[in-house]
Protein backbone atom coordinates (compact mmCIF):
# COMPACT_ATOMS: atom_id res chain seq x y z
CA UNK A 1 124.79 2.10 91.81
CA UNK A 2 122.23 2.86 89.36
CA UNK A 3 120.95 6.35 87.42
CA UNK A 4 118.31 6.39 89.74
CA UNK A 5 120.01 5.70 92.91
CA UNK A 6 122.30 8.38 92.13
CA UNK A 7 119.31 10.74 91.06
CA UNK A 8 117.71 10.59 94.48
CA UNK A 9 120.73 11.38 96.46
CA UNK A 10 121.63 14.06 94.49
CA UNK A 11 118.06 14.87 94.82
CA UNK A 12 117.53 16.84 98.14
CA UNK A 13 120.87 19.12 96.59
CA UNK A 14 119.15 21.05 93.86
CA UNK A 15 118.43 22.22 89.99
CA UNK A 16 122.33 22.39 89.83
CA UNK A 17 122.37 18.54 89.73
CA UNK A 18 121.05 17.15 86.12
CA UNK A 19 121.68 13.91 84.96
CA UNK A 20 122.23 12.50 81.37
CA UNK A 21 120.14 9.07 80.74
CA UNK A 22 122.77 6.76 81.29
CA UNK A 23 125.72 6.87 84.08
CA UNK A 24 128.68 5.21 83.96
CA UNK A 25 129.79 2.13 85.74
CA UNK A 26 130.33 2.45 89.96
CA UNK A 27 134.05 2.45 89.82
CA UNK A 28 134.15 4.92 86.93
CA UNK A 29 135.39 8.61 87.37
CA UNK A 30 132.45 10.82 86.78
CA UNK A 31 132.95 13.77 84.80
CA UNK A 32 131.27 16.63 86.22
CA UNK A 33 131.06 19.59 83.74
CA UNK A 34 129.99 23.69 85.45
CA UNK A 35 130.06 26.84 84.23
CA UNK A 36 132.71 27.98 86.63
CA UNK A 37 132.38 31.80 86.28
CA UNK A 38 129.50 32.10 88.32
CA UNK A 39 130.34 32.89 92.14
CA UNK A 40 129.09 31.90 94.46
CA UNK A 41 128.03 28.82 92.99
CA UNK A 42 130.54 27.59 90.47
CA UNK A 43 134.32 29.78 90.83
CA UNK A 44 137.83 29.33 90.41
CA UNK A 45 140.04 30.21 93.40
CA UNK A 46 143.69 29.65 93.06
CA UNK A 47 144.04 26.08 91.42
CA UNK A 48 140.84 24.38 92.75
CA UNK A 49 137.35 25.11 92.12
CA UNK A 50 134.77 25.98 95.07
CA UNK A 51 131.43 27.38 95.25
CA UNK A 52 128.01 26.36 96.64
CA UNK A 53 127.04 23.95 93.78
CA UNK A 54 131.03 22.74 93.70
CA UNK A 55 131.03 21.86 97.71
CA UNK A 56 127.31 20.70 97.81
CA UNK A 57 128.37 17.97 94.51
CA UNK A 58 131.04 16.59 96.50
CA UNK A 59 129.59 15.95 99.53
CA UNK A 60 126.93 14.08 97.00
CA UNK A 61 129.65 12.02 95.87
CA UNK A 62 131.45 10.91 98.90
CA UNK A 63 128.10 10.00 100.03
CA UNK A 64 128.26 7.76 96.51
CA UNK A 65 131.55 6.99 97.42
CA UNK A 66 132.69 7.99 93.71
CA UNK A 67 135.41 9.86 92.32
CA UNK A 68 134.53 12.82 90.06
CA UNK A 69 136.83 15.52 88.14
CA UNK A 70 135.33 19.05 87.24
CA UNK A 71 134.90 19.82 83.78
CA UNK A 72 134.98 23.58 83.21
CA UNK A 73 132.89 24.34 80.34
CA UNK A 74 130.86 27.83 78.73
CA UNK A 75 127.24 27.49 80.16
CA UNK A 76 125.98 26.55 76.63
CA UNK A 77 127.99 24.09 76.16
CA UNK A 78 126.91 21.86 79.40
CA UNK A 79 123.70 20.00 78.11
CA UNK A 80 124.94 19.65 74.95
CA UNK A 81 127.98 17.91 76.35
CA UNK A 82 125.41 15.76 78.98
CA UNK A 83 123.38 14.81 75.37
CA UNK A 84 126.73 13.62 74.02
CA UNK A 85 127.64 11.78 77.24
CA UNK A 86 131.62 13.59 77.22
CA UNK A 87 130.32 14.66 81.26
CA UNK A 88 127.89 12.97 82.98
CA UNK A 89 126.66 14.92 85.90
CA UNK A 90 126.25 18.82 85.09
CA UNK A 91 126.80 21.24 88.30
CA UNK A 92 125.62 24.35 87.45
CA UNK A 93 122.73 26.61 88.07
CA UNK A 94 120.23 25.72 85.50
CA UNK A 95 116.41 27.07 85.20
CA UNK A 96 114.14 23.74 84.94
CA UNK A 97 112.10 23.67 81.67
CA UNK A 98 109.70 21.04 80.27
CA UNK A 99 111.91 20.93 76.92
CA UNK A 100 115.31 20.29 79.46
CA UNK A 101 113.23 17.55 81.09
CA UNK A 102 112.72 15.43 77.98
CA UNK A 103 116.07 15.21 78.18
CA UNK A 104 117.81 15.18 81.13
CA UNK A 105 116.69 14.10 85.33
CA UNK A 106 116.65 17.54 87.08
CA UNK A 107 116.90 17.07 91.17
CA UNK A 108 114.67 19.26 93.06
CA UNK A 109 115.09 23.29 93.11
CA UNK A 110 116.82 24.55 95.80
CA UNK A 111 117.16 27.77 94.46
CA UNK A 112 114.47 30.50 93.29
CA UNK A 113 115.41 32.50 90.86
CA UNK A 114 114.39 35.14 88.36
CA UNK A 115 115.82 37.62 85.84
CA UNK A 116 116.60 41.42 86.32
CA UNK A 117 118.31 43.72 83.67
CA UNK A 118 121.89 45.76 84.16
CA UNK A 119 122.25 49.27 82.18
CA UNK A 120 125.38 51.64 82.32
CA UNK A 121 125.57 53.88 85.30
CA UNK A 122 124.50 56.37 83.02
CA UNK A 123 121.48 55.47 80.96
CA UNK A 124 118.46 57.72 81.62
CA UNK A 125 115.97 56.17 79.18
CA UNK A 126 115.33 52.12 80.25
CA UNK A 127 113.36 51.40 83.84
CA UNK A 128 111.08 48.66 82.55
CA UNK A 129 110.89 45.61 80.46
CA UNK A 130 108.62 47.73 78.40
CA UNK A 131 111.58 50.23 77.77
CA UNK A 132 113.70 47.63 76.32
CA UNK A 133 111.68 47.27 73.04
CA UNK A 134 113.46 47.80 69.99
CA UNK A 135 117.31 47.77 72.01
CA UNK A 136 120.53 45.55 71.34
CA UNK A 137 120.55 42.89 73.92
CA UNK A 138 123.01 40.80 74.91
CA UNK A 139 123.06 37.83 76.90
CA UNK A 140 124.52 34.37 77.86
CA UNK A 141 123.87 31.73 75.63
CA UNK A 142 121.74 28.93 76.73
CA UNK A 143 120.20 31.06 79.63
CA UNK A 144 116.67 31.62 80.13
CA UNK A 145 116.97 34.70 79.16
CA UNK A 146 117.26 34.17 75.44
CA UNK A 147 113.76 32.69 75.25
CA UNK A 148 112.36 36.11 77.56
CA UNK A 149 113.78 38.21 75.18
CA UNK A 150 112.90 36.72 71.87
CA UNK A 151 109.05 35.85 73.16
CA UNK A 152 108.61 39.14 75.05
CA UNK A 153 110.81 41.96 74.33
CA UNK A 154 109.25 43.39 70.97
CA UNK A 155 111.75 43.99 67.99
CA UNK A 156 114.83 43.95 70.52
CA UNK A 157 118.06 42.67 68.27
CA UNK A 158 119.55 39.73 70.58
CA UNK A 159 123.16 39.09 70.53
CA UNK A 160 124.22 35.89 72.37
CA UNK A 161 127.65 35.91 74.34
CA UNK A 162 129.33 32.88 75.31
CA UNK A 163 129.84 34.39 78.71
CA UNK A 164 128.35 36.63 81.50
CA UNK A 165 132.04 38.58 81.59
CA UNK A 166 132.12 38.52 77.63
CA UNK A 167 128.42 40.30 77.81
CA UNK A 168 129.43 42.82 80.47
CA UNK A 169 132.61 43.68 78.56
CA UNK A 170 130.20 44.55 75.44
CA UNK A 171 128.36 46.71 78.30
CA UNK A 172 131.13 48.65 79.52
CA UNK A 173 132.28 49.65 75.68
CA UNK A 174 128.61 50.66 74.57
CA UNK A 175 128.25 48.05 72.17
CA UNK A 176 125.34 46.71 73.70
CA UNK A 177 121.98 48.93 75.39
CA UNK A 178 121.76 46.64 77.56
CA UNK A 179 122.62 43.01 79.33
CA UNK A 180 119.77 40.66 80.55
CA UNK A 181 121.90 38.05 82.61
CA UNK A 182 120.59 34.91 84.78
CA UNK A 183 120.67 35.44 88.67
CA UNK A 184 121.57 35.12 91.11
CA UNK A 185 125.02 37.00 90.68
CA UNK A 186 123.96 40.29 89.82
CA UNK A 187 124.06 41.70 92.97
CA UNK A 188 128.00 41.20 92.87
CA UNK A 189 128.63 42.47 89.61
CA UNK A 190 126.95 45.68 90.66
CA UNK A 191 128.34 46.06 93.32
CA UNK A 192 132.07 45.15 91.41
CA UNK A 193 131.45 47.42 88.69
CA UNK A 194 129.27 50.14 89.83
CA UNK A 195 130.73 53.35 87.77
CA UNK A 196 129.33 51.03 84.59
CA UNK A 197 126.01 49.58 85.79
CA UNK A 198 123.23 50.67 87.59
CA UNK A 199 122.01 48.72 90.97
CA UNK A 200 119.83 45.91 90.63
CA UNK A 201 118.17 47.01 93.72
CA UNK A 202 117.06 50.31 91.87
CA UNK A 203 116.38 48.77 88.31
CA UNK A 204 114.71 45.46 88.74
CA UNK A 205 112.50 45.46 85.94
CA UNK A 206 111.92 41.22 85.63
């Protein structure tokens, strides 16, 4: 079984699937690295992982009839690691960008996806992507939204986190105006911590 074999079934699944330029031989494990703090895709839950991306992957590889061990791994750490070759197959939601295509094999999206903003429950003075001009951002490193924010958001300092929780922590103590995550799990951390943040619902500003 070839890269490209195992491209095209993995194809149909989604942007979570990327490849690295070489895969190892048939009978090899495959190391699968995901960021696994991102329900519903990619979670924890007791002593195995599940999730969307996690169940889709291995119905991928019993269809490849290969054995595969998850690799969990801080989101920008994962194509780094695929570069390197320590994983081989990333499972993760990942936006698809012409300078991730030079070099890794995306599958096709399965997932549209944007960005949206969260603020404390109780800011009064940022509705719009305008208002964020000139804030303290923080966000996950390696998302999309790093390149928004440094090519859009006007004299915003940017402070990259190595996690979504490690962001929304620097939220709930003040430390930051403001947290530009990567969908599509914003509507659960809300909803999970709505005395700190407003609704995405009401401020969707991306």
């Amino acid at each position: 079984m070839n890269r490209r074999q195992l491209l095209q079934l993995g194809g149909a699944v989604g942007p979570a699937m990327l490849l690295s330029r070489s895969v190892q031989a048939a009978d090899a494990e495959l190391v699968v690295g995901s960021n696994v703090g991102a329900p519903p895709f990619a979670f924890k839950q007791g002593d195995t992982y599940s999730g969307f991306d996690v169940e889709v992957w291995d119905e991928v590889a019993k269809g490849l009839n290969r054995t595969w061990r998850l690799q969990p791994m801080e989101f920008g750490a994962l194509i780094p690691a695929l570069q390197t070759h320590n994983i081989d197959v990333i499972v993760s939601q990942l936006f698809i960008k012409p300078e991730r295509r030079q070099v890794i094999d995306f599958s096709d999206p399965y997932y549209k996806s944007g960005l949206i903003a969260l603020t404390r429950i109780d800011n009064t003075t940022i509705y719009s992507a305008g208002d964020l001009a000139g804030k303290h951002l923080g966000t996950e490193t390696g998302t999309v939204a790093v390149g928004y924010i440094k090519e859009h958001i006007k004299d915003a300092t940017l402070e990259q986190l190595p996690s979504i929780n490690n962001a929304l922590l620097a939220l709930e103590g003040n430390t930051r105006r403001n947290h530009q995550p990567r969908e599509p799990r914003e509507d659960e951390l809300a909803a999970s911590s709505h005395k700190l943040f407003s609704s995405p619902t009401d401020h969707r500003i991306f």
